[in-house]
Protein backbone atom coordinates (compact mmCIF):
# COMPACT_ATOMS: atom_id res chain seq x y z
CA UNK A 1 -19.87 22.74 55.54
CA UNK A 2 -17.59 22.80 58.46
CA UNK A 3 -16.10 26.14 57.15
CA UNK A 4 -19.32 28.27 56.70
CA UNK A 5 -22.21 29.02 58.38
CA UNK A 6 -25.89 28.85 57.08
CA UNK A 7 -27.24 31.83 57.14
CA UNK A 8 -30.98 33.33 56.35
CA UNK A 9 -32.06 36.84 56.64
CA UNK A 10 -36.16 37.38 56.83
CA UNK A 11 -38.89 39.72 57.29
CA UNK A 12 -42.56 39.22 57.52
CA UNK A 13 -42.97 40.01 54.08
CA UNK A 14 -40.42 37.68 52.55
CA UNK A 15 -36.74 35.79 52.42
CA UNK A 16 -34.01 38.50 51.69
CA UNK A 17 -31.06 35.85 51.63
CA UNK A 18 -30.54 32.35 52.09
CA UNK A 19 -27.67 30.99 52.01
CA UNK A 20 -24.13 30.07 53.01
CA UNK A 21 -21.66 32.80 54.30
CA UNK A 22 -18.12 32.35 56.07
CA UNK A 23 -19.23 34.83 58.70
CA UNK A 24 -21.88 36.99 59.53
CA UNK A 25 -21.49 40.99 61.02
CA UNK A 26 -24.56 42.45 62.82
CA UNK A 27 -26.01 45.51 64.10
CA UNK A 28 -26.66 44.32 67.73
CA UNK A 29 -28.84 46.14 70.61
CA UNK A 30 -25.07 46.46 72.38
CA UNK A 31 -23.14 46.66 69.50
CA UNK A 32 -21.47 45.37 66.66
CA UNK A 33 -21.62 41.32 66.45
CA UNK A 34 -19.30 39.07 64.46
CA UNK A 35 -20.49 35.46 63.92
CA UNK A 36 -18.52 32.77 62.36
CA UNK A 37 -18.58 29.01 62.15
CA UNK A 38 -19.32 27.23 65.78
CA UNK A 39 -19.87 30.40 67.34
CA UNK A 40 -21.72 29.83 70.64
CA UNK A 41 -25.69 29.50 70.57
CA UNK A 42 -27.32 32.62 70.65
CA UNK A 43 -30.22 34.97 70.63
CA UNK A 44 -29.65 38.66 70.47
CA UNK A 45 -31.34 41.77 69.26
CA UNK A 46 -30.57 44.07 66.35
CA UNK A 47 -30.73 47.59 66.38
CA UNK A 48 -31.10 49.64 62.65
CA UNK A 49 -27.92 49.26 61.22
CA UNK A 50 -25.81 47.40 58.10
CA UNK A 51 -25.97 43.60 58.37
CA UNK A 52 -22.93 42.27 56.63
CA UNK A 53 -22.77 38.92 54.54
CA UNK A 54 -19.27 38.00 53.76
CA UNK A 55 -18.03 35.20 51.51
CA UNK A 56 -22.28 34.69 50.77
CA UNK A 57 -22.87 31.80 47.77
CA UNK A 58 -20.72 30.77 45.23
CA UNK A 59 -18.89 33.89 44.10
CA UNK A 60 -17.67 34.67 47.42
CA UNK A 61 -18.65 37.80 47.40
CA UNK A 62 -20.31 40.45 50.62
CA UNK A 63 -23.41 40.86 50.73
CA UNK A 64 -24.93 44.52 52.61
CA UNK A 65 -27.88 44.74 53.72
CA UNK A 66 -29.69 47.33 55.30
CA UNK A 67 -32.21 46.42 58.61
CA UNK A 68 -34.23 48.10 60.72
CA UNK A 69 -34.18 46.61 63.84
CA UNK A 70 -35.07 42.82 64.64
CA UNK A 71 -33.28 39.65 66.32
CA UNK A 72 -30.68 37.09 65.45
CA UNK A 73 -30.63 33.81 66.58
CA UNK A 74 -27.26 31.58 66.05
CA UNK A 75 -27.46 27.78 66.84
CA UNK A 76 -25.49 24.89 65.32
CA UNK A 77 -23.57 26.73 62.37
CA UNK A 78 -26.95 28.14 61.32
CA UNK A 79 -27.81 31.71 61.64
CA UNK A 80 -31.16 33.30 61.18
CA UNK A 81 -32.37 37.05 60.97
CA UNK A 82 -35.62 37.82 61.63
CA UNK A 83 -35.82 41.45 60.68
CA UNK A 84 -38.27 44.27 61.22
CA UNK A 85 -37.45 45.42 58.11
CA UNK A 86 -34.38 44.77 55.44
CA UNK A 87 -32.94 45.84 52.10
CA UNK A 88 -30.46 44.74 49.65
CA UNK A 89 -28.07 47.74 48.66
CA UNK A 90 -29.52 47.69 45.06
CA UNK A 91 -33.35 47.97 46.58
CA UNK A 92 -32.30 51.10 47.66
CA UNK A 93 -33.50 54.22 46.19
CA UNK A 94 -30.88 56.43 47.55
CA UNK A 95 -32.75 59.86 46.85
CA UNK A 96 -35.94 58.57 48.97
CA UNK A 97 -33.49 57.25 51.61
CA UNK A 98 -31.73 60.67 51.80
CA UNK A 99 -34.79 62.63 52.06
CA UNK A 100 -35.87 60.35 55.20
CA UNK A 101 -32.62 60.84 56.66
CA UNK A 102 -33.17 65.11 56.26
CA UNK A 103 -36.53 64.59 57.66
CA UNK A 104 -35.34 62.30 60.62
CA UNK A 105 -32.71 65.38 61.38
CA UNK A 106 -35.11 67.96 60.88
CA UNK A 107 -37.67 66.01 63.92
CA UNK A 108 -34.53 65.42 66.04
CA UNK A 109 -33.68 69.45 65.78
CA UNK A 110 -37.36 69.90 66.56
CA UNK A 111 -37.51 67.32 69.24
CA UNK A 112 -39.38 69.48 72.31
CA UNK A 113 -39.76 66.78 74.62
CA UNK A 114 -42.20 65.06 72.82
CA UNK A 115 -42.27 61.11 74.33
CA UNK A 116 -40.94 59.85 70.68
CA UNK A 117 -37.42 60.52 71.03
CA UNK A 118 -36.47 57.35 70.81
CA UNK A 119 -38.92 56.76 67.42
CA UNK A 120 -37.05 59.53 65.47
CA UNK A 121 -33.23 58.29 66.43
CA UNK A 122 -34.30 55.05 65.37
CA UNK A 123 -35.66 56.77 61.86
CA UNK A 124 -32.36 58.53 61.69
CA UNK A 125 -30.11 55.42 62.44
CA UNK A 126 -32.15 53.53 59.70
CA UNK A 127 -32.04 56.15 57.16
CA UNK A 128 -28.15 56.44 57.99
CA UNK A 129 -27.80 52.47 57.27
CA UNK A 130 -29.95 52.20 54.19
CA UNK A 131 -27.48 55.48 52.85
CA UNK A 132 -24.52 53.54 54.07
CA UNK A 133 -25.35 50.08 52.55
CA UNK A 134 -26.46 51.88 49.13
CA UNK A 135 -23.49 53.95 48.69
CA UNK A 136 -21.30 50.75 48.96
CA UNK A 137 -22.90 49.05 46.10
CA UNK A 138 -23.05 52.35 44.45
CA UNK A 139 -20.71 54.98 44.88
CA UNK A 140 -21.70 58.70 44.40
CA UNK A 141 -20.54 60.27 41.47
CA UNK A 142 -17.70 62.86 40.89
CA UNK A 143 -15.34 60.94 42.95
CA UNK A 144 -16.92 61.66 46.32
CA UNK A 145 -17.52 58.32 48.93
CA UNK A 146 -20.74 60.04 50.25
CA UNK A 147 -23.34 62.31 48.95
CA UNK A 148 -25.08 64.41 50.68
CA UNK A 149 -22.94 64.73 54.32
CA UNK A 150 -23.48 64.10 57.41
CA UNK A 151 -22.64 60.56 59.16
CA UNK A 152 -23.32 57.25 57.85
């Protein structure tokens, strides 16, 4: 095991992924977080964004997953998420997360100095990731790497 980390990703409602992954890539509070074997101990906080699991299990393969918001805590080669909220890229129903991301636009446009400002960016940045993490499993159709415009 000296080569990969252990890695678990969790919400209150259940285990996303458990597993072992060569390194981790995080949304963090300060931003973006790359964690591989005998990185230092550590407790951070993650902001809504795309948690990345490469080399996850036995087919090697990445792993995307979208969270909304949480904390990470690294310690001996063993990293755990403990996520607000978080979704595998084929949990996603892109068409749902689409219309959240219009809507999170729409009450950003409208913002009039109500005191949730900071409640609708974080709706926008999660509707942004769960968009970015689906369309990376599943690429739009006709060719096109995103659907729908605006930023990822």
């Amino acid at each position: 095991m000296a080569g990969k980390l252990s890695c678990e990703v969790v919400t209150a409602e259940r285990v996303v992924f458990r597993g072992e992954v060569d390194m981790v890539i995080a949304p963090g509070a300060e931003g973006q977080m790359g964690i591989l074997p005998r990185h230092v101990s550590l407790l951070a906080a993650l902001q809504e964004g795309e948690l990345l699991l490469r080399g996850a299990g036995a087919a090697q393969e990445d792993i995307s997953i979208a969270i909304g918001g949480g904390f990470i805590e690294v310690l001996q080669n063993r990293v755990v998420v403990l996520a607000d909220s978080a979704e595998r890229a084929e949990e996603i129903d892109i068409e749902r997360a689409e219309a959240a991301r219009k809507r999170a636009l729409e009450d950003l446009k409208s913002y009039k100095g109500k005191p949730d400002l900071a409640a609708v960016e974080a709706a926008l940045r999660r509707s942004q990731a769960r968009l970015k993490v689906a369309r990376r499993r599943r690429p739009s159709r006709g060719g096109a790497e995103r659907a729908g415009g605006g930023p990822d």
